[in-house]
N, C-alpha and C. Protein backbone atom coordinates (compact mmCIF):
# COMPACT_ATOMS: atom_id res chain seq x y z
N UNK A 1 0.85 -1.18 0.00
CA UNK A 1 0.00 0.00 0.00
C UNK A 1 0.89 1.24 0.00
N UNK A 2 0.93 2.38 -0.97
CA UNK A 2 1.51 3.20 -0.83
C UNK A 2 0.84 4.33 0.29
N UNK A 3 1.46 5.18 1.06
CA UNK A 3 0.97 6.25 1.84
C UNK A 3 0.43 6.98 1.07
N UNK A 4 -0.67 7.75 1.69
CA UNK A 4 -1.02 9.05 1.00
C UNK A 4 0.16 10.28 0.71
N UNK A 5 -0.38 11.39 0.21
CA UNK A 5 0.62 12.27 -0.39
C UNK A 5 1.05 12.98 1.07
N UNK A 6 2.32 13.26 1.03
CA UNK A 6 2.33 13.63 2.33
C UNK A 6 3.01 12.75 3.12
N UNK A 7 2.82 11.80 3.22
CA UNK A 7 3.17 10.63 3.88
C UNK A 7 4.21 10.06 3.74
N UNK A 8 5.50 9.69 4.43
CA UNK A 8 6.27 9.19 3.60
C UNK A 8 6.47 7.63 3.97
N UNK A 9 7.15 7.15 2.89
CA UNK A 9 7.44 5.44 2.78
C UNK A 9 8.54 5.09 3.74
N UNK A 10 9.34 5.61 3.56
CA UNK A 10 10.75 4.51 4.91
C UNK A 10 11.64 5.42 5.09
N UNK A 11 11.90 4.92 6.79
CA UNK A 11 12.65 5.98 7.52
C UNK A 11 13.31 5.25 8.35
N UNK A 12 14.81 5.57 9.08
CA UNK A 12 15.35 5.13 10.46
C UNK A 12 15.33 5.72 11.40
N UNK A 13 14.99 5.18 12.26
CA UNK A 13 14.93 6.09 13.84
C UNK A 13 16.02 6.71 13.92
N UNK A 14 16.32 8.02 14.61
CA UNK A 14 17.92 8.29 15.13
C UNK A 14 17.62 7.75 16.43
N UNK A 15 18.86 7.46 16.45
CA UNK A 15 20.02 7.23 17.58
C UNK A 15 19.44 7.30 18.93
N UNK A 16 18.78 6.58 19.41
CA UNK A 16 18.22 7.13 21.04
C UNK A 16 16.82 7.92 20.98
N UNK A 17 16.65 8.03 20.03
CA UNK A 17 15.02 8.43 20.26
C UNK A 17 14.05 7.34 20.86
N UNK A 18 13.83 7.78 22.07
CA UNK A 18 12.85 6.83 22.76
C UNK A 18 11.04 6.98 22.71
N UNK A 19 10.67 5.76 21.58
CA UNK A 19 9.14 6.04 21.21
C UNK A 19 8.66 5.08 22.05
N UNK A 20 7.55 5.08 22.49
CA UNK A 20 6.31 4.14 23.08
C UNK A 20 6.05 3.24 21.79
N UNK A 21 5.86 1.77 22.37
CA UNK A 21 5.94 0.83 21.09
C UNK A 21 4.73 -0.34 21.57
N UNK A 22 3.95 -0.68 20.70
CA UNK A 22 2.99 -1.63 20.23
C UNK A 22 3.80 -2.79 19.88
N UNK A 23 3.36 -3.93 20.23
CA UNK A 23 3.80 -5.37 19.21
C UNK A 23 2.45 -5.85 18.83
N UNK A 24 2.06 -5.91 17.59
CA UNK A 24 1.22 -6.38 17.34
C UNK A 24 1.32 -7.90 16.68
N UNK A 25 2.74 -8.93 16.78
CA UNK A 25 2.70 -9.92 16.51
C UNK A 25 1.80 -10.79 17.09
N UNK A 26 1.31 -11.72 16.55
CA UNK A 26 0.33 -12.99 16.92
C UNK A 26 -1.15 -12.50 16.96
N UNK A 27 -1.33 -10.94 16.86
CA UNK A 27 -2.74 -10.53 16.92
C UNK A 27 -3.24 -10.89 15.10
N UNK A 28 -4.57 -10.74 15.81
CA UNK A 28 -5.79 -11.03 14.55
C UNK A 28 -6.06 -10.00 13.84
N UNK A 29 -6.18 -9.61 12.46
CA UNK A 29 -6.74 -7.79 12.23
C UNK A 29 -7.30 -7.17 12.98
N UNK A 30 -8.63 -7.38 13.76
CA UNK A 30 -9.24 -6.72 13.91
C UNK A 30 -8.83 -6.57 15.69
N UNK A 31 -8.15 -7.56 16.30
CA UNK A 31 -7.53 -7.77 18.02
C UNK A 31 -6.42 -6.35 17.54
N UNK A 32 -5.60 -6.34 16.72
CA UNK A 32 -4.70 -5.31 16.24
C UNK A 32 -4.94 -4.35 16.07
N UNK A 33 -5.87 -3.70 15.43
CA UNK A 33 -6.21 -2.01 14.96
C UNK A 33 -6.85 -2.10 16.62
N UNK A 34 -7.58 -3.08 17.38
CA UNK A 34 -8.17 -2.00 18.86
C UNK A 34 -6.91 -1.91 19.54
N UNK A 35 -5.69 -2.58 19.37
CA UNK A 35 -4.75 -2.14 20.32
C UNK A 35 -4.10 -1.30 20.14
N UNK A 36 -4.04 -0.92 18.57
CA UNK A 36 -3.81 0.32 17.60
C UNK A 36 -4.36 1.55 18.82
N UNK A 37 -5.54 1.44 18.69
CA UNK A 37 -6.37 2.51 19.28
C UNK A 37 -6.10 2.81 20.23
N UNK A 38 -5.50 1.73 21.50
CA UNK A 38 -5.52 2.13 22.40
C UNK A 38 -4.03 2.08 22.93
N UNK A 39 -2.89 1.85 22.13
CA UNK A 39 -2.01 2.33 22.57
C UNK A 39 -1.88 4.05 21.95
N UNK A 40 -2.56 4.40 20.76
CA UNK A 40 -2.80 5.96 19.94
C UNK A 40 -3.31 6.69 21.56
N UNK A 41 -4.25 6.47 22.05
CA UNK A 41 -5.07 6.86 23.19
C UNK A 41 -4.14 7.12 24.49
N UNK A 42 -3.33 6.01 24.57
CA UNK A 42 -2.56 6.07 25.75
C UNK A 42 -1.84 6.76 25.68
N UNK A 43 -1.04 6.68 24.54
CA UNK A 43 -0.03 8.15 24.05
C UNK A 43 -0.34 9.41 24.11
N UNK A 44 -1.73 9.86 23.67
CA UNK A 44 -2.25 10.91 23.52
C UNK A 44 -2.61 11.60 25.69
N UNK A 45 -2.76 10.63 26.08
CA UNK A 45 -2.92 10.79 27.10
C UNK A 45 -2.20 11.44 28.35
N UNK A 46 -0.82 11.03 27.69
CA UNK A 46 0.66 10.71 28.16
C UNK A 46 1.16 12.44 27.53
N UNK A 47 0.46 12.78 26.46
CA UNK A 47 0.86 14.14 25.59
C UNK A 47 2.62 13.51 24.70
N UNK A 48 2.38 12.64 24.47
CA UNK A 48 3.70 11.95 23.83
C UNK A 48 2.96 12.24 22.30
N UNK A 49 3.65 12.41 21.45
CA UNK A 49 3.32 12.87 20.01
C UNK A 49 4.04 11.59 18.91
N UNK A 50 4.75 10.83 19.15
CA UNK A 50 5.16 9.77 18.60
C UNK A 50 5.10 8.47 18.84
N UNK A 51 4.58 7.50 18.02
CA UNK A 51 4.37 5.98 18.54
C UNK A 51 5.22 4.63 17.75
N UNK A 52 5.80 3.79 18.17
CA UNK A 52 6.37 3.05 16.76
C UNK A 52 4.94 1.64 17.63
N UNK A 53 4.50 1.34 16.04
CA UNK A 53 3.98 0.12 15.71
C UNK A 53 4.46 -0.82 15.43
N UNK A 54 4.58 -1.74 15.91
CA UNK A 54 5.70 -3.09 15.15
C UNK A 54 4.52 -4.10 14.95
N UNK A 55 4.45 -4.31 13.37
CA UNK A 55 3.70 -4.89 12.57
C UNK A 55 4.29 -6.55 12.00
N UNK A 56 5.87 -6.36 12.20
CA UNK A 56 6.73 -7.96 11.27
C UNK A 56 6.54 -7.17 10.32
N UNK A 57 7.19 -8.21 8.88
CA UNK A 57 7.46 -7.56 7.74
C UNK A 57 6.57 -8.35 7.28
N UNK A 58 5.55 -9.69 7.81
CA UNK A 58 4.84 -10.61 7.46
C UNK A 58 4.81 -11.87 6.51
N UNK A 59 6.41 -12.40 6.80
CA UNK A 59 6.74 -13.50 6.56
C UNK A 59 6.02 -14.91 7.43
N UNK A 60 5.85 -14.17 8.61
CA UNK A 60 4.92 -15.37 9.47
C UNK A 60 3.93 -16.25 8.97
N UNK A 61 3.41 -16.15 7.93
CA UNK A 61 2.25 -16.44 7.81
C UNK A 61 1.89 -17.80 6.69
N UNK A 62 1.18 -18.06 6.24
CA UNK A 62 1.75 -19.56 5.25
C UNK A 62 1.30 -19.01 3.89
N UNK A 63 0.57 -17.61 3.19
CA UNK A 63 1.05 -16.95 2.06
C UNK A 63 2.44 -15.99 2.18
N UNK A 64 3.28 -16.14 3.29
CA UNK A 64 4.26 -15.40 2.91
C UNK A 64 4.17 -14.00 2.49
N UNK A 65 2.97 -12.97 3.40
CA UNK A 65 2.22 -11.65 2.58
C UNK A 65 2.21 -10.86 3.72
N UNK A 66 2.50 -9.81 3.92
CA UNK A 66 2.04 -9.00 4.88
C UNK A 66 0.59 -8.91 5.09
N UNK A 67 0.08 -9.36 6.29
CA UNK A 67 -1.32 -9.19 6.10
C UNK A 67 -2.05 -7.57 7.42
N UNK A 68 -0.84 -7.98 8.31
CA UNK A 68 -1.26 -6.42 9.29
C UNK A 68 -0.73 -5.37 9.40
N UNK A 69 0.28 -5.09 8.63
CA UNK A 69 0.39 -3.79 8.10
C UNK A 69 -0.37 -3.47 7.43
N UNK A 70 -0.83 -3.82 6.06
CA UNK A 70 -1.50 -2.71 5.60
C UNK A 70 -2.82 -2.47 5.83
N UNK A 71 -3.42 -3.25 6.63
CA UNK A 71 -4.51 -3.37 7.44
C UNK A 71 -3.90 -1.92 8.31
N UNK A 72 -3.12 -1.78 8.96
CA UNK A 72 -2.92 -0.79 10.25
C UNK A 72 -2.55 0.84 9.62
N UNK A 73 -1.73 0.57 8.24
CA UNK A 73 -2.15 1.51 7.56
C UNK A 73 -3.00 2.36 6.87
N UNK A 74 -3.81 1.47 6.36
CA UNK A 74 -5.11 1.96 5.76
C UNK A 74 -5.92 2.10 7.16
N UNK A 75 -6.28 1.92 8.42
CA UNK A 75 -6.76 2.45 9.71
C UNK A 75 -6.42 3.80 10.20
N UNK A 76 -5.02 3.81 9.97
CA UNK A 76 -3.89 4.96 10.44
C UNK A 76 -4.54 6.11 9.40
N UNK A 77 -4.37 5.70 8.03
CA UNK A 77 -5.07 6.57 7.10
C UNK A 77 -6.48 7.05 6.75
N UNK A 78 -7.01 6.58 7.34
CA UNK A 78 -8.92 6.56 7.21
C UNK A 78 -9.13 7.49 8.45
N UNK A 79 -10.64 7.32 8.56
CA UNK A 79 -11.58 8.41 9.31
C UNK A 79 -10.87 8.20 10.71
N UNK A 80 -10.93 6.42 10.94
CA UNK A 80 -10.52 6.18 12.64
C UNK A 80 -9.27 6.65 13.00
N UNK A 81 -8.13 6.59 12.26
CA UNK A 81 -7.05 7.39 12.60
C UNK A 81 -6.87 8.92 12.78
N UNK A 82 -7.48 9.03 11.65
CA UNK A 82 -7.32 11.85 11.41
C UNK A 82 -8.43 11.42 13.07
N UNK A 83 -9.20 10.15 13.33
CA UNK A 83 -10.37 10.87 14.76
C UNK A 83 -9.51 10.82 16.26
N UNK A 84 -8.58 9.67 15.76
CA UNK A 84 -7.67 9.50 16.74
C UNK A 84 -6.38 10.23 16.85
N UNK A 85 -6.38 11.43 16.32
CA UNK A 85 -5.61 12.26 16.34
C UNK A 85 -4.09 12.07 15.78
N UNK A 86 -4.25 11.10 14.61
CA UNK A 86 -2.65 10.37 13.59
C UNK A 86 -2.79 11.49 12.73
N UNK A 87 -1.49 11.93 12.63
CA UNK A 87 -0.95 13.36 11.32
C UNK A 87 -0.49 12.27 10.55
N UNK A 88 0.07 11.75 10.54
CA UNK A 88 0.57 10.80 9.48
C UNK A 88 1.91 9.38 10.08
N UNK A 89 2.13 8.91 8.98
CA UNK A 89 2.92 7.81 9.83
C UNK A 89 4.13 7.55 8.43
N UNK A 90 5.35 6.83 9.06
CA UNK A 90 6.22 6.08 8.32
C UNK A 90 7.22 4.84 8.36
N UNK A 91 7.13 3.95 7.43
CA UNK A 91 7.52 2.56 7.38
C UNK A 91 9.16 2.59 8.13
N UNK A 92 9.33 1.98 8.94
CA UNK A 92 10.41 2.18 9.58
C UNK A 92 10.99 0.81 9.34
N UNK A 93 12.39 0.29 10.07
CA UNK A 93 12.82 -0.96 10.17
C UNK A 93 12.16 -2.17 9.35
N UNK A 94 12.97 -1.77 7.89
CA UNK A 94 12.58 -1.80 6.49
C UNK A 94 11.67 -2.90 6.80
N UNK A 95 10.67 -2.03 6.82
CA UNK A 95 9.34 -2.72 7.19
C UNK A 95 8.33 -3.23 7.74
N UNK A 96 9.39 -3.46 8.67
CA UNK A 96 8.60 -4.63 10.20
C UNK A 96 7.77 -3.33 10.93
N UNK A 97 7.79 -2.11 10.79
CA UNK A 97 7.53 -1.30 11.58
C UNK A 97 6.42 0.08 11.25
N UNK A 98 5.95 0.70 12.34
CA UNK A 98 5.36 2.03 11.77
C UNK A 98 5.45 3.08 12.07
N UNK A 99 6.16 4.27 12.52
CA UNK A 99 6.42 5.61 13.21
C UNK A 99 4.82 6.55 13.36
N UNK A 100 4.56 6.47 14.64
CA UNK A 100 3.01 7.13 14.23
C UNK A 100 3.53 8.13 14.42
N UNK A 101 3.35 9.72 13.81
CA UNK A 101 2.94 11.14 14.66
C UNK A 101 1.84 11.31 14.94
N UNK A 102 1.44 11.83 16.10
CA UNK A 102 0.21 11.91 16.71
C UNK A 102 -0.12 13.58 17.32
N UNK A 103 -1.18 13.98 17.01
CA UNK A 103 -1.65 15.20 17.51
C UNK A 103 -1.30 15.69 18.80
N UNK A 104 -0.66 16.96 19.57
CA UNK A 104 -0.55 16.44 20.87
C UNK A 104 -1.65 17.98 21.71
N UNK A 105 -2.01 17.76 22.46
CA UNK A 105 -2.94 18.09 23.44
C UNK A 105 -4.33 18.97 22.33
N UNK A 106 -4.29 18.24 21.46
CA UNK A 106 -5.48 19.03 20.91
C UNK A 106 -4.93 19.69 19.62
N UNK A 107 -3.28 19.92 19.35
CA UNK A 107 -2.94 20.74 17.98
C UNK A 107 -2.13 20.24 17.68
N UNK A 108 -2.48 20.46 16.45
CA UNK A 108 -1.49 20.16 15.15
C UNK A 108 -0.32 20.73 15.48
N UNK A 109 0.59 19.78 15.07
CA UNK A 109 1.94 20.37 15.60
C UNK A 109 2.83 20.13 13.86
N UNK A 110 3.91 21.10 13.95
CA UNK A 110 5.06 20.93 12.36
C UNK A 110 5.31 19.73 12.62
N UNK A 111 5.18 18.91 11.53
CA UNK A 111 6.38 17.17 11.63
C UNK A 111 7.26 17.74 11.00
N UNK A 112 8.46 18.00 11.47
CA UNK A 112 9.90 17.98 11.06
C UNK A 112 10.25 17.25 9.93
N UNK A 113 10.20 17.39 8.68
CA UNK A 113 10.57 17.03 7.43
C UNK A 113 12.25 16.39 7.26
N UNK A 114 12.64 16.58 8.30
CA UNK A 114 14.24 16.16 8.60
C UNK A 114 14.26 15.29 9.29
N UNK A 115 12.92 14.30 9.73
CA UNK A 115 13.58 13.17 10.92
C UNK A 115 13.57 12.13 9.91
């Protein structure tokens, strides 16, 4: 699935940046996007503006296909994500992964075009 415009495709964390992190291995689609939600929620709560998702690259599976990433992307990208306060997100740890930015206390904040 490509990101929307805006959005970008793959990135590396720097060096010591410490994000709040999801594992969503062994979950089901739909067990996954609510924990989506509610680690987005917990963050938001916390006033933390960044989340990494760890999705696998989705070799697990017996088609050999990513099946919950782009499930968590297209969530991230739709109504339930802009409600849950996601500016946008990017494919991290070529692949296995997702960098959320997240709204923080109510505003839109600049995403730094340099991370």
């Amino acid at each position: 699935m490509t990101p929307p415009d805006g959005w970008s495709e793959a990135r590396e964390e720097p060096p010591g940046e410490d994000l709040e992190e999801i594992d969503l291995h062994g979950l089901r689609p739909e067990d996954a996007l609510r924990r989506v939600a509610q680690g987005i929620h917990a963050c938001r709560v916390r006033r933390m503006d960044r989340l990494k998702i760890i999705t696998g690259r989705g070799w697990g599976n017996l088609k050999q296909q990513p099946i919950l990433r782009p499930k968590v992307e297209q969530w991230l990208a739709g109504p339930e994500g802009r409600r849950m306060g996601v500016l946008g997100f990017e494919v991290a740890d070529e692949g296995g992964s997702l960098v959320v930015d997240l709204r923080n206390d109510g505003h839109r904040r600049d995403i730094d075009s340099t991370r």
